[in-house]
Protein backbone atom coordinates (compact mmCIF):
# COMPACT_ATOMS: atom_id res chain seq x y z
CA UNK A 1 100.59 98.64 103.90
CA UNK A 2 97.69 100.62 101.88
CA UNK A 3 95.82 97.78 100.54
CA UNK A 4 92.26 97.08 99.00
CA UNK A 5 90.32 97.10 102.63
CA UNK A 6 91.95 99.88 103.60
CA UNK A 7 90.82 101.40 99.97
CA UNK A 8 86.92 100.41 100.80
CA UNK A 9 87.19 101.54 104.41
CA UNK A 10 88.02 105.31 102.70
CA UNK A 11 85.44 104.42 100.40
CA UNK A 12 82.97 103.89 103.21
CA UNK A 13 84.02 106.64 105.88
CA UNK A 14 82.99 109.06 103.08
CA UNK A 15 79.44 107.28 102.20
CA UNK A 16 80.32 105.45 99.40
CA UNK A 17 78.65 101.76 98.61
CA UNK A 18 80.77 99.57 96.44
CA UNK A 19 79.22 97.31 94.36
CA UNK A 20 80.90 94.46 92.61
CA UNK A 21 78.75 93.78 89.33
CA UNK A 22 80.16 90.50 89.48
CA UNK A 23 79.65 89.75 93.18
CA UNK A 24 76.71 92.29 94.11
CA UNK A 25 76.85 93.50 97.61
CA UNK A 26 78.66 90.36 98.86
CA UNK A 27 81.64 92.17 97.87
CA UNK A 28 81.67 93.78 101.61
CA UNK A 29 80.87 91.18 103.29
CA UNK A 30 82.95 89.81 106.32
CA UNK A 31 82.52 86.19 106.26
CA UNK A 32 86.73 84.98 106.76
CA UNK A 33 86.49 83.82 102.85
CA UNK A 34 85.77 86.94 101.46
CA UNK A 35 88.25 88.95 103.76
CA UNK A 36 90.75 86.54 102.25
CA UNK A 37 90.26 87.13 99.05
CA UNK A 38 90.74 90.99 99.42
CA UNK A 39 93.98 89.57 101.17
CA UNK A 40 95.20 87.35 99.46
CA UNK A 41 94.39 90.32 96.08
CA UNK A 42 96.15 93.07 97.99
CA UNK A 43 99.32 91.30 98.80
CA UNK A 44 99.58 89.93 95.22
CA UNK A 45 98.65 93.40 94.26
CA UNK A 46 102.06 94.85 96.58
CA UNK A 47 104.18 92.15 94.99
CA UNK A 48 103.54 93.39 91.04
CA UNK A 49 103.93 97.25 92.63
CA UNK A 50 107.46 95.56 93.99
CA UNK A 51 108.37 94.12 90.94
CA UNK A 52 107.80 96.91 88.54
CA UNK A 53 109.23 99.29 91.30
CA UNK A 54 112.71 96.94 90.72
CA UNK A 55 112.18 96.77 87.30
CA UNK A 56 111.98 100.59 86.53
CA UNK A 57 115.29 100.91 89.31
CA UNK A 58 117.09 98.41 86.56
CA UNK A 59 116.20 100.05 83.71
CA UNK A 60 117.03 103.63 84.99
CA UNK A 61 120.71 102.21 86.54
CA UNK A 62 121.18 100.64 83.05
CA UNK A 63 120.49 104.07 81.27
CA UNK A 64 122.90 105.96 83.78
CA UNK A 65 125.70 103.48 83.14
CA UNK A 66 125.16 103.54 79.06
CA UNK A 67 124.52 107.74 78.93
CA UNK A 68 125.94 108.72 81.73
CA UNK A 69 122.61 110.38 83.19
CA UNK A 70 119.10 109.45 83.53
CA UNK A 71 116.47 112.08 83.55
CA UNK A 72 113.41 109.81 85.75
CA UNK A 73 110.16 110.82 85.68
CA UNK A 74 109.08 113.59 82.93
CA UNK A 75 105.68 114.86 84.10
CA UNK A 76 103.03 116.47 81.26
CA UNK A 77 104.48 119.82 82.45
CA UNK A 78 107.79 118.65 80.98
CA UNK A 79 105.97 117.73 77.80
CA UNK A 80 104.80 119.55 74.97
CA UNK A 81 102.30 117.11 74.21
CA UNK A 82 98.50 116.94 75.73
CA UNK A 83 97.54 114.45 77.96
CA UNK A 84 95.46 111.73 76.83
């Protein structure tokens, strides 16, 4: 599972210091509260990616049955349009 710690770990391996402007430096910390948090936030976090992922699924198998093909994903090279 790519989640949040794993996120800040990257984040961390390459130099970076995250800062929470809510939570200042404590945002790191390792106390067994604050890891969690970022727990407790990352699988909440892979439950709305599940959801959407089943949603989208739906909504494509729906299309296929009504049109009889569903074209996915159009990427901006597919587009004629800028991105924003």
């Amino acid at each position: 599972m790519f989640g949040f710690s794993t996120i800040i770990r990257d984040f961390q391996k390459k130099g970076y210091d995250l800062i929470s402007a809510l939570e200042g430096n404590d945002l790191l910390s390792n106390d067994p509260t604050r890891k969690l948090i970022r727990q407790v936030f990352g699988a909440i976090s892979q439950y709305e990616k599940s959801i959407l992922i089943s949603k989208l699924r739906v909504a494509r198998d729906r299309k296929r049955l009504e049109t009889g093909k569903c074209g996915g994903r159009n990427g901006y090279k597919d587009s004629e349009e800028e991105p924003l």
